[in-house]
PDB file of N, CA and C in Angstrom:
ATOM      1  N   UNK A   1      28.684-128.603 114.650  1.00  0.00           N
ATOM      2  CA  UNK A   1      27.849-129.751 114.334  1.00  0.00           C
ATOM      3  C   UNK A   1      26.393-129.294 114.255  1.00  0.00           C
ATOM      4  N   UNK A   2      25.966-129.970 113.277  1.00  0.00           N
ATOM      5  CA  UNK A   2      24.197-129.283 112.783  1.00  0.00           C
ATOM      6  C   UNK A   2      23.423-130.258 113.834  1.00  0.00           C
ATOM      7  N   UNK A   3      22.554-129.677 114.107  1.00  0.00           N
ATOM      8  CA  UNK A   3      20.952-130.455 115.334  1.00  0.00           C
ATOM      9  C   UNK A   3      20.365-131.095 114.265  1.00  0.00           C
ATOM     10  N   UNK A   4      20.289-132.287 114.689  1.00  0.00           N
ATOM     11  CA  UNK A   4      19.398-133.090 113.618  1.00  0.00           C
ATOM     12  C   UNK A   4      18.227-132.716 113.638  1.00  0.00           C
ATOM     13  N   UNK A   5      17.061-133.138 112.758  1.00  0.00           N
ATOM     14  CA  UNK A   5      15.784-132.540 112.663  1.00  0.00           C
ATOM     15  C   UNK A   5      14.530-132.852 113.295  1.00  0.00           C
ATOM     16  N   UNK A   6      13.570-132.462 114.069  1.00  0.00           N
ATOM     17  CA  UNK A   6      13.095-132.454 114.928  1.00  0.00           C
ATOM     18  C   UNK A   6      12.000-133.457 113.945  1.00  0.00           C
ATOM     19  N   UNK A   7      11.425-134.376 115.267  1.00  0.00           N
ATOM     20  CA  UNK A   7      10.515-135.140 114.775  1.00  0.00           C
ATOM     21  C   UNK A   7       9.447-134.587 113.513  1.00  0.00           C
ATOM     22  N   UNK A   8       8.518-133.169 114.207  1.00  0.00           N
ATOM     23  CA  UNK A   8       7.575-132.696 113.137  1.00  0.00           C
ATOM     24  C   UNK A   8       8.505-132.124 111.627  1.00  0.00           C
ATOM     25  N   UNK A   9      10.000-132.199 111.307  1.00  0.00           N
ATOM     26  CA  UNK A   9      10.780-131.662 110.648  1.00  0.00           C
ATOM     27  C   UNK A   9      10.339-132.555 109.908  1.00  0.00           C
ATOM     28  N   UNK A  10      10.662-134.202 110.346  1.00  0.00           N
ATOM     29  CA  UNK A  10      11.231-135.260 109.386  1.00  0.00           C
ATOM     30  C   UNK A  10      10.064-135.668 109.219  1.00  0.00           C
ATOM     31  N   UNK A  11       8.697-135.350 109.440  1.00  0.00           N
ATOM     32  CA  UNK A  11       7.494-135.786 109.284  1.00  0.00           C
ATOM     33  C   UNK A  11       7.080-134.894 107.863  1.00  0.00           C
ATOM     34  N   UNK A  12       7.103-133.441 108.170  1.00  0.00           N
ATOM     35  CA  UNK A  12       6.824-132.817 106.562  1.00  0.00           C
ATOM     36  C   UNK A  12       7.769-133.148 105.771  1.00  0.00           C
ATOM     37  N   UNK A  13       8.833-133.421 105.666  1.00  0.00           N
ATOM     38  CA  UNK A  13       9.820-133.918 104.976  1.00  0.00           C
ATOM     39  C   UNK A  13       9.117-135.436 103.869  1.00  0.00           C
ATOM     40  N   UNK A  14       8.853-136.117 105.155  1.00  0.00           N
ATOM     41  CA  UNK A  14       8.639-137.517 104.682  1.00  0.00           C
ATOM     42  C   UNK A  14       7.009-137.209 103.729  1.00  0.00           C
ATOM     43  N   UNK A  15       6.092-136.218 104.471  1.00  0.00           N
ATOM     44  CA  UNK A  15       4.660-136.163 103.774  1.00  0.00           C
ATOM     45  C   UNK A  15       5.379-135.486 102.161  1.00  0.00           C
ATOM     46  N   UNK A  16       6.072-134.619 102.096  1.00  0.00           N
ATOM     47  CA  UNK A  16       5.871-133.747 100.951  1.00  0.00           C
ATOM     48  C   UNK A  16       6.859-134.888  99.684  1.00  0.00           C
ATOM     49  N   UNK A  17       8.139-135.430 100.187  1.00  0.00           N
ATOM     50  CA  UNK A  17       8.084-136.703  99.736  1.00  0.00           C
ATOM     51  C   UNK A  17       7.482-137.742  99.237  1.00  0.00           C
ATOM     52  N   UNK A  18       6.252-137.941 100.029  1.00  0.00           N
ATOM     53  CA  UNK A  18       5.209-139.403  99.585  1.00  0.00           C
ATOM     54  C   UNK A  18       4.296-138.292  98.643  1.00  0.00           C
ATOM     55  N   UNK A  19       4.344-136.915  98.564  1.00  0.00           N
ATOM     56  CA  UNK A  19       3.069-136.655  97.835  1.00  0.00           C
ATOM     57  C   UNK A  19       3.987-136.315  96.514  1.00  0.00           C
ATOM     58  N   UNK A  20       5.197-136.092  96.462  1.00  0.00           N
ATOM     59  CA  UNK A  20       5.825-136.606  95.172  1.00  0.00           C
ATOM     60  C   UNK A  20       5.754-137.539  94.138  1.00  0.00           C
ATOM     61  N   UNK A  21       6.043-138.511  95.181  1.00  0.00           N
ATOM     62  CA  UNK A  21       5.921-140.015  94.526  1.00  0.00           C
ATOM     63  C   UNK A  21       4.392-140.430  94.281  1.00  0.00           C
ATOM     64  N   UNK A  22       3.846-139.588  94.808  1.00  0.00           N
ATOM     65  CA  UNK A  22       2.015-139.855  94.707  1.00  0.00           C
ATOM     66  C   UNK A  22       1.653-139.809  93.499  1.00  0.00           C
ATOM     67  N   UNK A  23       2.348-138.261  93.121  1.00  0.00           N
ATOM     68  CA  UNK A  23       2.044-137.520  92.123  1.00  0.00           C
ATOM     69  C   UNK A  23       2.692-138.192  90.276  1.00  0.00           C
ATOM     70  N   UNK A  24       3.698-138.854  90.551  1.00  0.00           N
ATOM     71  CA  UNK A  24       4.497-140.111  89.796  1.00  0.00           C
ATOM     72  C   UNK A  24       4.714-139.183  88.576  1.00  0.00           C
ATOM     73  N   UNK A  25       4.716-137.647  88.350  1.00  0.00           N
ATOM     74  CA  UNK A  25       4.921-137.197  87.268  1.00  0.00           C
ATOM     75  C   UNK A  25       6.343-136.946  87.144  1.00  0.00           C
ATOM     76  N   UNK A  26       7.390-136.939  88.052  1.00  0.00           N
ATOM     77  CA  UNK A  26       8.823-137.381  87.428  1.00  0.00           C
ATOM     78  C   UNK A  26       9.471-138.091  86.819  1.00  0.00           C
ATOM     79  N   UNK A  27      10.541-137.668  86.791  1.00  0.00           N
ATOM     80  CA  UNK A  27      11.312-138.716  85.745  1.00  0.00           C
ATOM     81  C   UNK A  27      11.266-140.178  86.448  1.00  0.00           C
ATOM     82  N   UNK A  28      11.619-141.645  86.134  1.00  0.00           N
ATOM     83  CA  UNK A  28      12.093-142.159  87.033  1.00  0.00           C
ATOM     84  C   UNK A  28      12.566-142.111  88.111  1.00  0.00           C
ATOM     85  N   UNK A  29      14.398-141.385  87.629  1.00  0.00           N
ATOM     86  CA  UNK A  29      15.344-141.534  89.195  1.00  0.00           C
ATOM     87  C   UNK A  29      15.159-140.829  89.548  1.00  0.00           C
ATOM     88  N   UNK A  30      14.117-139.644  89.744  1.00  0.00           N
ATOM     89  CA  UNK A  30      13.845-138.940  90.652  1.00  0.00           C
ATOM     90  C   UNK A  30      13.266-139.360  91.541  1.00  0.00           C
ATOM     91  N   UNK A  31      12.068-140.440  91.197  1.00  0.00           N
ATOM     92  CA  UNK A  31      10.701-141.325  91.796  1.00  0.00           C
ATOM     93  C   UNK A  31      11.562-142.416  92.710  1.00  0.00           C
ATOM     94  N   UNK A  32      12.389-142.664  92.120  1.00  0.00           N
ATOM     95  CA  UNK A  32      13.287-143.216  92.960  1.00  0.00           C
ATOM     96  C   UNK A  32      14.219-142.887  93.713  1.00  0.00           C
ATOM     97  N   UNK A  33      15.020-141.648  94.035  1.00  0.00           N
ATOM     98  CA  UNK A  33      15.817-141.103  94.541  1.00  0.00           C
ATOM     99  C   UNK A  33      14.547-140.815  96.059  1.00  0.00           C
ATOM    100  N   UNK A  34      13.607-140.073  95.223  1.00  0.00           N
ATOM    101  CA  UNK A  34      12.376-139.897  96.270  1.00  0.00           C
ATOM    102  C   UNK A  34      12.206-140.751  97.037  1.00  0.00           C
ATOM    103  N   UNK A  35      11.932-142.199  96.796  1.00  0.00           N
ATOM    104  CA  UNK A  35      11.424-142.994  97.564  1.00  0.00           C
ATOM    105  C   UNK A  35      12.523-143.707  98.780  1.00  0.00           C
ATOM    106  N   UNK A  36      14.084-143.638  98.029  1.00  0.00           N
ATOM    107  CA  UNK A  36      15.080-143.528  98.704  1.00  0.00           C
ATOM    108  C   UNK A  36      15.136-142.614 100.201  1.00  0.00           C
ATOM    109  N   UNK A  37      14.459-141.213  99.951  1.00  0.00           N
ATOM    110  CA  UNK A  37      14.478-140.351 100.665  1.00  0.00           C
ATOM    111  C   UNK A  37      13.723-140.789 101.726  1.00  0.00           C
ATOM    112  N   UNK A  38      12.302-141.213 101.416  1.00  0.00           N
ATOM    113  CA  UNK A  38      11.022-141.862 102.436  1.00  0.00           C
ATOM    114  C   UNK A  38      11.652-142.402 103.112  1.00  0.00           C
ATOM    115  N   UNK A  39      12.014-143.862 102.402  1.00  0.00           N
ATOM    116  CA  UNK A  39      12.783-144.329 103.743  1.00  0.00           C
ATOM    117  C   UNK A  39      13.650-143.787 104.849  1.00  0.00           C
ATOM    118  N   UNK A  40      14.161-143.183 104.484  1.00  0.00           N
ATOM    119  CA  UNK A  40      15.219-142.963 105.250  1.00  0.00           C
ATOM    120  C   UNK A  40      14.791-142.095 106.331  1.00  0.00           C
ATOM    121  N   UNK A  41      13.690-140.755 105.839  1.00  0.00           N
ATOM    122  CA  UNK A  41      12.974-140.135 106.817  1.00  0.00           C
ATOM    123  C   UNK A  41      12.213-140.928 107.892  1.00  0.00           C
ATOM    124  N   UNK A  42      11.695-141.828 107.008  1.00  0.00           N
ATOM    125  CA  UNK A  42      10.696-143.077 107.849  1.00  0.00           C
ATOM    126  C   UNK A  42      11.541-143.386 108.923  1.00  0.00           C
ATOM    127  N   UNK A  43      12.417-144.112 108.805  1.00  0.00           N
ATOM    128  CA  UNK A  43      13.225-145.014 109.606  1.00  0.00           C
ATOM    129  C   UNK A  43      13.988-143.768 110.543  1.00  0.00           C
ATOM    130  N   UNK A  44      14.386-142.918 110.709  1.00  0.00           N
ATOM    131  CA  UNK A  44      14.569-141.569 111.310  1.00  0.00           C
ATOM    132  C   UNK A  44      13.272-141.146 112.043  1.00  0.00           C
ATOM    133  N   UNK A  45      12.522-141.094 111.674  1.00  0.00           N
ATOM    134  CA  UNK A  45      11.303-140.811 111.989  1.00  0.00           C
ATOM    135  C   UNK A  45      10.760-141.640 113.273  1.00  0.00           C
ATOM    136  N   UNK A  46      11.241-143.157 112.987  1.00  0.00           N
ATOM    137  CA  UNK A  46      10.661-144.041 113.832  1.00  0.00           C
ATOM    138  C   UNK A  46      11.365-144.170 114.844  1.00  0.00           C
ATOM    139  N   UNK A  47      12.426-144.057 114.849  1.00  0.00           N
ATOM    140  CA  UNK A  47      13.875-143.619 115.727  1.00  0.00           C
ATOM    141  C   UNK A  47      13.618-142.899 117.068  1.00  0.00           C
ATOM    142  N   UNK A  48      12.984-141.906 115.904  1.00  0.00           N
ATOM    143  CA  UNK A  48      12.748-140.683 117.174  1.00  0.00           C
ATOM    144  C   UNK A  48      11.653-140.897 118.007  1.00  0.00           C
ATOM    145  N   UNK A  49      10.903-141.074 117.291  1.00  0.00           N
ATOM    146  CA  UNK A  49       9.395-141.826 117.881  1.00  0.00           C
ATOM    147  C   UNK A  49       9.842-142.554 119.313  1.00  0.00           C
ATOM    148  N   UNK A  50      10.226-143.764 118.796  1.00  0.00           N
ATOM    149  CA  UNK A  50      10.926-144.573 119.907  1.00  0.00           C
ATOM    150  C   UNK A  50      11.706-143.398 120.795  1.00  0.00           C
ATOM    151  N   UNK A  51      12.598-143.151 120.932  1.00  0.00           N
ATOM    152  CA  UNK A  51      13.630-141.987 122.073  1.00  0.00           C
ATOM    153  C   UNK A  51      11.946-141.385 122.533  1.00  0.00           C
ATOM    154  N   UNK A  52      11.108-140.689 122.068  1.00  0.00           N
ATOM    155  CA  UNK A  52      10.391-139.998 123.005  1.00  0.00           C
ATOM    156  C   UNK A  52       9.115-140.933 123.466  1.00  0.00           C
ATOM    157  N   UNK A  53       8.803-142.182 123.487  1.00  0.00           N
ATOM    158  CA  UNK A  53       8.036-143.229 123.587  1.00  0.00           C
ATOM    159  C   UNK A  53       9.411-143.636 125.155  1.00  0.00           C
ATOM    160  N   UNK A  54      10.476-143.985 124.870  1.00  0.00           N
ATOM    161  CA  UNK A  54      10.838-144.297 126.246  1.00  0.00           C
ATOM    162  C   UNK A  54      11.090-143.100 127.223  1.00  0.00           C
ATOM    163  N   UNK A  55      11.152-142.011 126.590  1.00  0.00           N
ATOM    164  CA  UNK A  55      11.549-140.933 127.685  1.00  0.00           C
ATOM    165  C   UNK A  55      10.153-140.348 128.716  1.00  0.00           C
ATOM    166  N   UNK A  56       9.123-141.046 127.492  1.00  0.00           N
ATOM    167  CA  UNK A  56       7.908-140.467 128.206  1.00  0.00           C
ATOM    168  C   UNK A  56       7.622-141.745 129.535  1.00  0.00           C
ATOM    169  N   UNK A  57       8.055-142.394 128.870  1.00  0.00           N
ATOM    170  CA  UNK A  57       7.435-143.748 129.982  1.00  0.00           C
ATOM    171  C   UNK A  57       8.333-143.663 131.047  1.00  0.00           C
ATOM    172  N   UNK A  58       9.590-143.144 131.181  1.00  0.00           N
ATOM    173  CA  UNK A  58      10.529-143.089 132.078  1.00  0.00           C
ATOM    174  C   UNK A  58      10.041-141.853 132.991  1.00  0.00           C
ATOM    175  N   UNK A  59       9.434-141.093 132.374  1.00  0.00           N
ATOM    176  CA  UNK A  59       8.744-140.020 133.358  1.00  0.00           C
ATOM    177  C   UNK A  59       7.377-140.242 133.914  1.00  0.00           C
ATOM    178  N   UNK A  60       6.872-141.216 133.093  1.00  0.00           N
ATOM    179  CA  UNK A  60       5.605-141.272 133.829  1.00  0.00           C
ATOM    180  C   UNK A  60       5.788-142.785 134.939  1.00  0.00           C
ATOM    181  N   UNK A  61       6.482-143.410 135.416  1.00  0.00           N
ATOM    182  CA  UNK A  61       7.579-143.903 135.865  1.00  0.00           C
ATOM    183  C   UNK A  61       8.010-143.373 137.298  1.00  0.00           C
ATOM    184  N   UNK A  62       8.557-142.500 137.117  1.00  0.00           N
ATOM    185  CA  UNK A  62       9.224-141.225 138.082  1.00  0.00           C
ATOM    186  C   UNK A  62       7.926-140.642 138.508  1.00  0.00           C
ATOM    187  N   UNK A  63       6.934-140.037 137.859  1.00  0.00           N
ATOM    188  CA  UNK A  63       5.917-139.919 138.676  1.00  0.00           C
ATOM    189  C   UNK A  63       4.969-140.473 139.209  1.00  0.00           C
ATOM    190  N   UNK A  64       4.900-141.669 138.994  1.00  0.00           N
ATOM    191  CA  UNK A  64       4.438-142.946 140.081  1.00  0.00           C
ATOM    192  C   UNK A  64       4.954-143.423 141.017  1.00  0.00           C
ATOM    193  N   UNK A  65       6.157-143.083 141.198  1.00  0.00           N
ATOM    194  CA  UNK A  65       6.834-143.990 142.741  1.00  0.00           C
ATOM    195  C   UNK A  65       6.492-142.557 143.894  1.00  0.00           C
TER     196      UNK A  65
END
């Protein structure tokens, strides 16, 4: 089983993505396949965010009692 991709992974992922679609010189379904992609990094992205947003608070938590 493959390790999913580490937060800063799915972050250049998602930047080099949006500077695709920035750039709008593809075909259509590419511009769209692209933007397909954003999301999905996004929402992955935010995922993870969250998991290390509660793991941090759970430790800083543990080092207050």
């Amino acid at each position: 089983m493959s390790q999913a991709p580490s937060l800063d992974d799915l972050l250049a992922d998602l930047e080099s993505t949006i500077a695709k679609l920035a750039d709008g010189k593809a075909p259509l379904d590419e511009l769209v396949a692209a933007h397909q992609r954003a999301l999905r990094f996004l929402t992955e992205a935010q995922a993870r965010l969250a998991q290390l947003r509660a793991r941090a608070d759970e430790t800083a938590q543990l080092l207050s009692e």
